[in-house]
PDB file of N, CA and C in Angstrom:
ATOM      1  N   UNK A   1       0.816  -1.186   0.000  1.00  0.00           N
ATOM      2  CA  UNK A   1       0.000   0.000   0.000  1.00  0.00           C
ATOM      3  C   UNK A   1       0.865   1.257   0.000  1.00  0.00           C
ATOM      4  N   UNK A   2       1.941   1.438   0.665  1.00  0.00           N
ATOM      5  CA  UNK A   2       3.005   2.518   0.805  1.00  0.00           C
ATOM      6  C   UNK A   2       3.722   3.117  -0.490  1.00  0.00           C
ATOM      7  N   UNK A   3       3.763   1.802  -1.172  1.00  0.00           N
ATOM      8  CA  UNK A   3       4.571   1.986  -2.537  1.00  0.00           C
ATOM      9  C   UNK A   3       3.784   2.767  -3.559  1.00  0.00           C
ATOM     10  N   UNK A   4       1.828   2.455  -3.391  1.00  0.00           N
ATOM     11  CA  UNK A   4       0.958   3.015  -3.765  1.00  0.00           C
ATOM     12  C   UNK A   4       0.671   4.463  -3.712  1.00  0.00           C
ATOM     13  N   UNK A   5       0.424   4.634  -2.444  1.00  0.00           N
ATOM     14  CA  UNK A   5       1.036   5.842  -2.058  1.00  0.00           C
ATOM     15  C   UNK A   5       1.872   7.028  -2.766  1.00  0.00           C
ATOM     16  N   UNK A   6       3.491   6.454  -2.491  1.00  0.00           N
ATOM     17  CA  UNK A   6       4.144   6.660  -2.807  1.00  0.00           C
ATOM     18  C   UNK A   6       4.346   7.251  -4.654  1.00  0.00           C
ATOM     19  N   UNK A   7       3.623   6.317  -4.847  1.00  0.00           N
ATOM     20  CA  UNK A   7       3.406   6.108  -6.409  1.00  0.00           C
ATOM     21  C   UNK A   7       2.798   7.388  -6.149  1.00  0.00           C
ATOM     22  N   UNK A   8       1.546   7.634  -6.290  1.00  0.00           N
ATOM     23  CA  UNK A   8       0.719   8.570  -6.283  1.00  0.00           C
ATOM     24  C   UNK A   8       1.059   9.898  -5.973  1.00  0.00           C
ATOM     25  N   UNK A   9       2.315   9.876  -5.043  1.00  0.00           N
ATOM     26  CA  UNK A   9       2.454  11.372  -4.726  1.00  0.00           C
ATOM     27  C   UNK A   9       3.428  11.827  -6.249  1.00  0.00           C
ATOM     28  N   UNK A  10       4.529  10.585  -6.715  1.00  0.00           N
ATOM     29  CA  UNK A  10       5.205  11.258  -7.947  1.00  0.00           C
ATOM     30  C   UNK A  10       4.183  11.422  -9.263  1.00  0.00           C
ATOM     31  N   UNK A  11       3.036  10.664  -9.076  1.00  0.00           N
ATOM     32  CA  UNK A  11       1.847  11.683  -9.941  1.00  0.00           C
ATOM     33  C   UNK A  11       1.837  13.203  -9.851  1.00  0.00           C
ATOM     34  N   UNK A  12       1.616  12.962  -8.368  1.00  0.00           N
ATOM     35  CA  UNK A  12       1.110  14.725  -7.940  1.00  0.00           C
ATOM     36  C   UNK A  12       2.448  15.790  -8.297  1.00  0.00           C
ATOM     37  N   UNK A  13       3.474  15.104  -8.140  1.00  0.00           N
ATOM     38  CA  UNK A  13       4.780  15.852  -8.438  1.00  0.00           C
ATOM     39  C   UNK A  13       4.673  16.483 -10.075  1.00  0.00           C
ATOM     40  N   UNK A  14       4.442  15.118 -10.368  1.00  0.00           N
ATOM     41  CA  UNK A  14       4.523  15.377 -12.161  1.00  0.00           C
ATOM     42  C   UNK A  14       3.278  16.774 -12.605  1.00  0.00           C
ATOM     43  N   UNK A  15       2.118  16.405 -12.123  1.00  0.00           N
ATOM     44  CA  UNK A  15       1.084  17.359 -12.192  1.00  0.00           C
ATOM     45  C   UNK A  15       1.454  18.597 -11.686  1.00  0.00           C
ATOM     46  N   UNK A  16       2.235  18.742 -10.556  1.00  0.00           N
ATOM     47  CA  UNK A  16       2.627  20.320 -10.256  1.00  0.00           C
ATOM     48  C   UNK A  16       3.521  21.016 -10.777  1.00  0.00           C
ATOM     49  N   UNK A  17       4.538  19.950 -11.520  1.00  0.00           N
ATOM     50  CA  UNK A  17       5.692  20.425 -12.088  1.00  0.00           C
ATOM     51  C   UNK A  17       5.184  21.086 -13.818  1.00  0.00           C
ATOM     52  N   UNK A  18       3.854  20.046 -14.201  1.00  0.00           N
ATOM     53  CA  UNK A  18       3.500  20.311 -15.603  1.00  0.00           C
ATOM     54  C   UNK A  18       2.659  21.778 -15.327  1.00  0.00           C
ATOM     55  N   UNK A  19       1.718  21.910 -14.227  1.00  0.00           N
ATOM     56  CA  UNK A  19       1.015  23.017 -14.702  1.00  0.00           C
ATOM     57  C   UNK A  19       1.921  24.042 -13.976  1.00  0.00           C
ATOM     58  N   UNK A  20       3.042  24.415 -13.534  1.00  0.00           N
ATOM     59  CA  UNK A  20       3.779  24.895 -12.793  1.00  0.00           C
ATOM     60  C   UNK A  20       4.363  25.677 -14.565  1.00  0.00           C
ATOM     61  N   UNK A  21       5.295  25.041 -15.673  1.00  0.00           N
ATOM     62  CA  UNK A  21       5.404  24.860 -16.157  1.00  0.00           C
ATOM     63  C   UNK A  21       4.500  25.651 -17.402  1.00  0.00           C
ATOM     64  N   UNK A  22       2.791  25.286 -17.324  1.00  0.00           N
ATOM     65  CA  UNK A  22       2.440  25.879 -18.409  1.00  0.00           C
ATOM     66  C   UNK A  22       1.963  27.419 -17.392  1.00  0.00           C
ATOM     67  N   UNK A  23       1.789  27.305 -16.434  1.00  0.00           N
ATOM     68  CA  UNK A  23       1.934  28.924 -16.103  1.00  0.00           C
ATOM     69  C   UNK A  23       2.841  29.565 -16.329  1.00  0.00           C
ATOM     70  N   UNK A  24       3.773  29.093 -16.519  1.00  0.00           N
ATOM     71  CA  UNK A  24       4.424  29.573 -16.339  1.00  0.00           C
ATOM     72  C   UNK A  24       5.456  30.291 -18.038  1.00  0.00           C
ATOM     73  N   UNK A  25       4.968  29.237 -18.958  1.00  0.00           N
ATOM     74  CA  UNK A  25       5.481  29.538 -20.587  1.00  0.00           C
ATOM     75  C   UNK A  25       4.832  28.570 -21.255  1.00  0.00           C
ATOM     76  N   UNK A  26       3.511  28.380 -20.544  1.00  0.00           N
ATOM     77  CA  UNK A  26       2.419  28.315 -21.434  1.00  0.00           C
ATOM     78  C   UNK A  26       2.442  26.799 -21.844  1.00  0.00           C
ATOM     79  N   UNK A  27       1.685  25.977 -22.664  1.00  0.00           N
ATOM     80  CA  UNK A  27       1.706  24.480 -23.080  1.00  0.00           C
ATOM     81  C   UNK A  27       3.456  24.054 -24.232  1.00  0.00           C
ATOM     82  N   UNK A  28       4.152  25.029 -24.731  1.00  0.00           N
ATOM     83  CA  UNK A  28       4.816  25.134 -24.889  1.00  0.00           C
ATOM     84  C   UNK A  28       6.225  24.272 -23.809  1.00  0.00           C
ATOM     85  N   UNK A  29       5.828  25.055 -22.985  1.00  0.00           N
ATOM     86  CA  UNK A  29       6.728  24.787 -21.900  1.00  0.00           C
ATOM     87  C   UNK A  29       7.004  23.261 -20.919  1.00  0.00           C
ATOM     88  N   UNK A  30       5.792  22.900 -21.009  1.00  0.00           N
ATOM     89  CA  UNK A  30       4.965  21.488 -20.349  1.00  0.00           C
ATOM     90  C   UNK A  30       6.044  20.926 -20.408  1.00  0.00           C
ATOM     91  N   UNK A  31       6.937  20.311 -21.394  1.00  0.00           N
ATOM     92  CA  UNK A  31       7.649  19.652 -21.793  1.00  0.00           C
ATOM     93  C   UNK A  31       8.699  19.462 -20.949  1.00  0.00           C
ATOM     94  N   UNK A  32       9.196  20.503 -20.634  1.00  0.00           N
ATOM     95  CA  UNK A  32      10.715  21.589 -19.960  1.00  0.00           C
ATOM     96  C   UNK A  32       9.898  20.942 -18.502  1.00  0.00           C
ATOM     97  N   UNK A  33       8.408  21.219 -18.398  1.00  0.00           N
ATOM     98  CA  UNK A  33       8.021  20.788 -17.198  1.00  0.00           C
ATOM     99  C   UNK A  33       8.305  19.105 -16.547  1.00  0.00           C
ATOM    100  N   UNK A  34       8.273  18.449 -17.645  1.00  0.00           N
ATOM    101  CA  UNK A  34       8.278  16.703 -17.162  1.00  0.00           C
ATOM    102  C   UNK A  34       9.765  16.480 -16.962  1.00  0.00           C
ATOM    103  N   UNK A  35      10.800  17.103 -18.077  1.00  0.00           N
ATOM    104  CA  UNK A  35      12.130  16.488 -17.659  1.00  0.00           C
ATOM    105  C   UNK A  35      12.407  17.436 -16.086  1.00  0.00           C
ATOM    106  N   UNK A  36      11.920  18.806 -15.596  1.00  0.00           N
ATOM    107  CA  UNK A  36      12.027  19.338 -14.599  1.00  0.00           C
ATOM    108  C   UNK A  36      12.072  18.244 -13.411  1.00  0.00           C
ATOM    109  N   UNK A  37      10.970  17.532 -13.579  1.00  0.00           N
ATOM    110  CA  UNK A  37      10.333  16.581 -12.790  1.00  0.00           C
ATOM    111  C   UNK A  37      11.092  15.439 -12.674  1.00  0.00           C
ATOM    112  N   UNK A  38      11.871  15.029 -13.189  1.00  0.00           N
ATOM    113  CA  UNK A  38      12.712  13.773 -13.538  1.00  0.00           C
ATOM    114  C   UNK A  38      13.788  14.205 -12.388  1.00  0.00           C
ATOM    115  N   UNK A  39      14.923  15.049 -11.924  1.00  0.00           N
ATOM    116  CA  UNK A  39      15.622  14.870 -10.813  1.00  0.00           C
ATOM    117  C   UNK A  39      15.152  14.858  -9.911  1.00  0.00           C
ATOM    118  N   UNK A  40      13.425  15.645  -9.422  1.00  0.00           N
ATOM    119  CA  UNK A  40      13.021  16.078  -8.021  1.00  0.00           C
ATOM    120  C   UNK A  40      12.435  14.633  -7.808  1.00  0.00           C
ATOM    121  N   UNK A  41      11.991  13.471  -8.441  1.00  0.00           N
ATOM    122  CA  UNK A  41      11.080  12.413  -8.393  1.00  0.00           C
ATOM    123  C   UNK A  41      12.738  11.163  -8.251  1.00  0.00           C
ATOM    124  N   UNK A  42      13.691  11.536  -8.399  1.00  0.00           N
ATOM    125  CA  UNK A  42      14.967  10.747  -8.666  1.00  0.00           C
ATOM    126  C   UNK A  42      15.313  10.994  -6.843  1.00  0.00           C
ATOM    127  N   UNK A  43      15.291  12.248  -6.548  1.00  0.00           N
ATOM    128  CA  UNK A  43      15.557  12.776  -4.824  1.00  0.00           C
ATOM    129  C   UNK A  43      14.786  11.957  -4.120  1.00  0.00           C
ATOM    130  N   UNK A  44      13.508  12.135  -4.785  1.00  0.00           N
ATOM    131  CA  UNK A  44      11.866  11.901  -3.857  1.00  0.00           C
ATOM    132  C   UNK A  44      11.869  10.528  -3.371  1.00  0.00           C
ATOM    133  N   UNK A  45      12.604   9.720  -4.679  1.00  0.00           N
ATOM    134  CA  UNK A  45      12.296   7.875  -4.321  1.00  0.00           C
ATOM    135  C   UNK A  45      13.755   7.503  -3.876  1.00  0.00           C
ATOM    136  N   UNK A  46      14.779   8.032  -3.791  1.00  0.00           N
ATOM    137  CA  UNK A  46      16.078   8.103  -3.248  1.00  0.00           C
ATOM    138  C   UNK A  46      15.520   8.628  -1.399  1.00  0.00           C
ATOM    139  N   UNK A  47      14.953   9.140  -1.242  1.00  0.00           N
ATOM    140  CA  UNK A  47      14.709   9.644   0.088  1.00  0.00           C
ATOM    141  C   UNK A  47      13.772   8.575   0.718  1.00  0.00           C
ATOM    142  N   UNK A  48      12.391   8.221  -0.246  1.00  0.00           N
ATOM    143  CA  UNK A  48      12.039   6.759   0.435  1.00  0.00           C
ATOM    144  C   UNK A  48      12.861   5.621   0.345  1.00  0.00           C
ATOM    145  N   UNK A  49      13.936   5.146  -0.515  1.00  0.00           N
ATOM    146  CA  UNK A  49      15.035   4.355  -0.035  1.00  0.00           C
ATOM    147  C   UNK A  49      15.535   4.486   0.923  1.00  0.00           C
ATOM    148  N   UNK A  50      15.792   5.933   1.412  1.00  0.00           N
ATOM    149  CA  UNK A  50      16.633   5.641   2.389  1.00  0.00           C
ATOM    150  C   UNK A  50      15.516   5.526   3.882  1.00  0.00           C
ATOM    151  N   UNK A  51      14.581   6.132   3.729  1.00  0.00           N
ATOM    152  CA  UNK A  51      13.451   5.758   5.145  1.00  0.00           C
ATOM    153  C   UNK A  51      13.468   4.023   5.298  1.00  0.00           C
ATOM    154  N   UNK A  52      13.051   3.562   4.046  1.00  0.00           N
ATOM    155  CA  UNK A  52      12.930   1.903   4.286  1.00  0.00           C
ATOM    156  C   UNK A  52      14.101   1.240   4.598  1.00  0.00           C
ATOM    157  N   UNK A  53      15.628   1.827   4.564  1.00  0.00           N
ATOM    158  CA  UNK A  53      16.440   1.244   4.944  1.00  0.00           C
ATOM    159  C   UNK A  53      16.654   1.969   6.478  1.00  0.00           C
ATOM    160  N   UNK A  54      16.484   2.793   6.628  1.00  0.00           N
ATOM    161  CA  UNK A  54      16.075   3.235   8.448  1.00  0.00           C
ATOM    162  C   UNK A  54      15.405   2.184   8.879  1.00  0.00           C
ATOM    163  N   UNK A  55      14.304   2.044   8.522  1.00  0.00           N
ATOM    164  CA  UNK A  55      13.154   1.236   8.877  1.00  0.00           C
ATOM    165  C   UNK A  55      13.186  -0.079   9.101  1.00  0.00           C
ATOM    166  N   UNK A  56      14.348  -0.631   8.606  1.00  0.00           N
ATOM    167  CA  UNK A  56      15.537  -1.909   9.120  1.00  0.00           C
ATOM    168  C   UNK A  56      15.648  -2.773   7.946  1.00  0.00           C
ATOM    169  N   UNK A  57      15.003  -2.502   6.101  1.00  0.00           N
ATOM    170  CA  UNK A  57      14.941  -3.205   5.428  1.00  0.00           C
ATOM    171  C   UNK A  57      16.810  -3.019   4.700  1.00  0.00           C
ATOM    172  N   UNK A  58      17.137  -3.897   4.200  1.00  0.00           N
ATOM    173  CA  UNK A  58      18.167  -3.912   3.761  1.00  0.00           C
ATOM    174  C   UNK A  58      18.071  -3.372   2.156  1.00  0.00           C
ATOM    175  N   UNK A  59      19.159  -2.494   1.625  1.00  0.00           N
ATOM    176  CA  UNK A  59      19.699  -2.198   0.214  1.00  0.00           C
ATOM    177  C   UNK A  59      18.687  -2.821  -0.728  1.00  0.00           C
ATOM    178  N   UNK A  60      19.175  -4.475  -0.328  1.00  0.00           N
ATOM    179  CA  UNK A  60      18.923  -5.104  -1.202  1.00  0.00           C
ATOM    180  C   UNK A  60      17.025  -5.392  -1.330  1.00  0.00           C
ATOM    181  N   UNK A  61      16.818  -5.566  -0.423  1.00  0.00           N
ATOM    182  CA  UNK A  61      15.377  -5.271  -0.173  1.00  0.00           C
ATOM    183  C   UNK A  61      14.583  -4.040  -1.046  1.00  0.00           C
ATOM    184  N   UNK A  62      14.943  -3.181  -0.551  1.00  0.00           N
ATOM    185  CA  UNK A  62      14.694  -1.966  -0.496  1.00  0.00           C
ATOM    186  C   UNK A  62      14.945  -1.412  -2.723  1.00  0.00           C
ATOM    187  N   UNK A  63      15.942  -1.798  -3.017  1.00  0.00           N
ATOM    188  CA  UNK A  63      16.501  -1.810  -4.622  1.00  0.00           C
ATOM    189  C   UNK A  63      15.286  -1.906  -5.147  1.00  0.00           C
ATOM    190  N   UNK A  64      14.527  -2.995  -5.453  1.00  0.00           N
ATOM    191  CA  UNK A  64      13.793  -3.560  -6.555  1.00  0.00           C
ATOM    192  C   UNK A  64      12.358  -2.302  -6.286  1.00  0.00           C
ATOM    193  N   UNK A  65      11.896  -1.816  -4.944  1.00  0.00           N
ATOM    194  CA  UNK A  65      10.860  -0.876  -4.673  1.00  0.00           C
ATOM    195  C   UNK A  65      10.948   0.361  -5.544  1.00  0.00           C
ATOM    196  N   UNK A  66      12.281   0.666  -4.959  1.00  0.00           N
ATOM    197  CA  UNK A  66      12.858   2.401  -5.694  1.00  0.00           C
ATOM    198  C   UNK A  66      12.913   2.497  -7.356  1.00  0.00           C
ATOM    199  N   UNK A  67      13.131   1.250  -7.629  1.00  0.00           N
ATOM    200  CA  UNK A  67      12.948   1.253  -9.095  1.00  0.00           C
ATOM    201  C   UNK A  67      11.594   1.239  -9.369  1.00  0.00           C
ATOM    202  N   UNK A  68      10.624   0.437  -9.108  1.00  0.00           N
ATOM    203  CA  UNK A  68       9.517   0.396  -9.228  1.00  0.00           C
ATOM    204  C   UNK A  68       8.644   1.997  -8.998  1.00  0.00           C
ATOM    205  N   UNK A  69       8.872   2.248  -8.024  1.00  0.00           N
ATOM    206  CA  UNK A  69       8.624   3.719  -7.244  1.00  0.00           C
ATOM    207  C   UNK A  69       9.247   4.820  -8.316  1.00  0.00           C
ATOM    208  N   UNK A  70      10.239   4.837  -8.715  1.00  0.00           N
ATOM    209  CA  UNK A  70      10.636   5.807  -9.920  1.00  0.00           C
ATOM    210  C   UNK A  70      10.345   5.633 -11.088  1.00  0.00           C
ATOM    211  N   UNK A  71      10.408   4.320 -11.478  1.00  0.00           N
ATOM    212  CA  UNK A  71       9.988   4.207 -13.124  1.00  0.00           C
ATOM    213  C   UNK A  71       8.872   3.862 -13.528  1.00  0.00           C
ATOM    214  N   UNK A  72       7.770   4.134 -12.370  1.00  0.00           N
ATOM    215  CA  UNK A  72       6.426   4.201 -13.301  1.00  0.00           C
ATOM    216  C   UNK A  72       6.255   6.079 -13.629  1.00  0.00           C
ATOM    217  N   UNK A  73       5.983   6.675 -12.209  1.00  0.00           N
ATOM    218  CA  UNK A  73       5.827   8.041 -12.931  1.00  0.00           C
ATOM    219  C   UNK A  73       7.273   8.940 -13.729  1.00  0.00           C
ATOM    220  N   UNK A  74       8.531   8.155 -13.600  1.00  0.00           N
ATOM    221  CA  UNK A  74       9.569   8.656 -14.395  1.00  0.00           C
ATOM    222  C   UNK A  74       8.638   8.580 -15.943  1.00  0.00           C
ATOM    223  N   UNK A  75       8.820   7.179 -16.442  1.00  0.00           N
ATOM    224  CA  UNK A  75       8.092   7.147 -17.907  1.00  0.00           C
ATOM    225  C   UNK A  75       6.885   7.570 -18.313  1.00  0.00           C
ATOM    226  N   UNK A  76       5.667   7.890 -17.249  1.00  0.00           N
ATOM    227  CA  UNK A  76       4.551   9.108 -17.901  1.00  0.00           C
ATOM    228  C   UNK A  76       5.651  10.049 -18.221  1.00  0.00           C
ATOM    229  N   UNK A  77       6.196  10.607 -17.529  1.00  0.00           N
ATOM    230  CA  UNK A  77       6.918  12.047 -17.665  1.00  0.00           C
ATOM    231  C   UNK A  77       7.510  12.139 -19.124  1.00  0.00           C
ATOM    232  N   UNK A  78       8.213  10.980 -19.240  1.00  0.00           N
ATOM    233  CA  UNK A  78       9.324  10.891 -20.577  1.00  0.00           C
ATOM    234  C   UNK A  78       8.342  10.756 -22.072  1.00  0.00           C
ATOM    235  N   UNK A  79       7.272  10.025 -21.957  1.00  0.00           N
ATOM    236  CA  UNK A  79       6.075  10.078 -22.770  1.00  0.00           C
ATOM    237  C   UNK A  79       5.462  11.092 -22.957  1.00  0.00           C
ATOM    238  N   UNK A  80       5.157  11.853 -22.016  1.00  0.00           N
ATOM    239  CA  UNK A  80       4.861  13.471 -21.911  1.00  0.00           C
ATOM    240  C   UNK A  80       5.712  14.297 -22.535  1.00  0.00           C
ATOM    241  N   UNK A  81       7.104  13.946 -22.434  1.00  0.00           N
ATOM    242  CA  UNK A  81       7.981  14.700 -22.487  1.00  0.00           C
ATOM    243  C   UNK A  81       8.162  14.401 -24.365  1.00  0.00           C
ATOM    244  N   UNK A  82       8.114  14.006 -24.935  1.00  0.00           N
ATOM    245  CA  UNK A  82       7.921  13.193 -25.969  1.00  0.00           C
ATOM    246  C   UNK A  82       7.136  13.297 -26.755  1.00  0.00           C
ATOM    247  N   UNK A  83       5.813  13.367 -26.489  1.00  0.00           N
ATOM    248  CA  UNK A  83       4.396  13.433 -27.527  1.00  0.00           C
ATOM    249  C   UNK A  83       4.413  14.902 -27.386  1.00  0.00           C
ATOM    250  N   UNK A  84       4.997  15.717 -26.123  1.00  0.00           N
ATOM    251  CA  UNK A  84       4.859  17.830 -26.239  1.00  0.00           C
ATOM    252  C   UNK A  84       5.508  17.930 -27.235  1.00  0.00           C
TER     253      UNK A  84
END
């Protein structure tokens, strides 16, 4: 459920970064908005790695989530980033 979560908030990331983005230079810009989004969502699931390894799960444990956790809303972004 956490990973769900989790998931969901780099939605919300992507969504603030895109209309952040077209306020900012318009649908034009959107684009500039998703790769924007690509280091802060790289921090975001790097920072829940490191909680779940607080949390007593090991590296290795913990590896296969962060990927999962980054590369679903990484690739909306890059698709976004792509079809703008």
């Amino acid at each position: 459920m956490h990973t769900l979560l989790v998931i969901g908030g780099g939605f919300l990331l992507l969504g603030a970064c895109l209309g952040i983005a077209k306020i900012a230079g318009g649908s034009a810009a959107m684009g500039k908005g998703a790769l924007v989004f690509l280091p802060l969502w790289l921090i975001g699931a790097a920072i829940n790695l490191m909680n779940g390894v607080r949390a007593g799960y090991t590296i290795r444990e913990e590896l296969p989530v962060f990927v999962l956790i980054f590369a679903v809303p990484a690739a909306a972004a890059i698709l976004f980033w792509r079809h703008s």
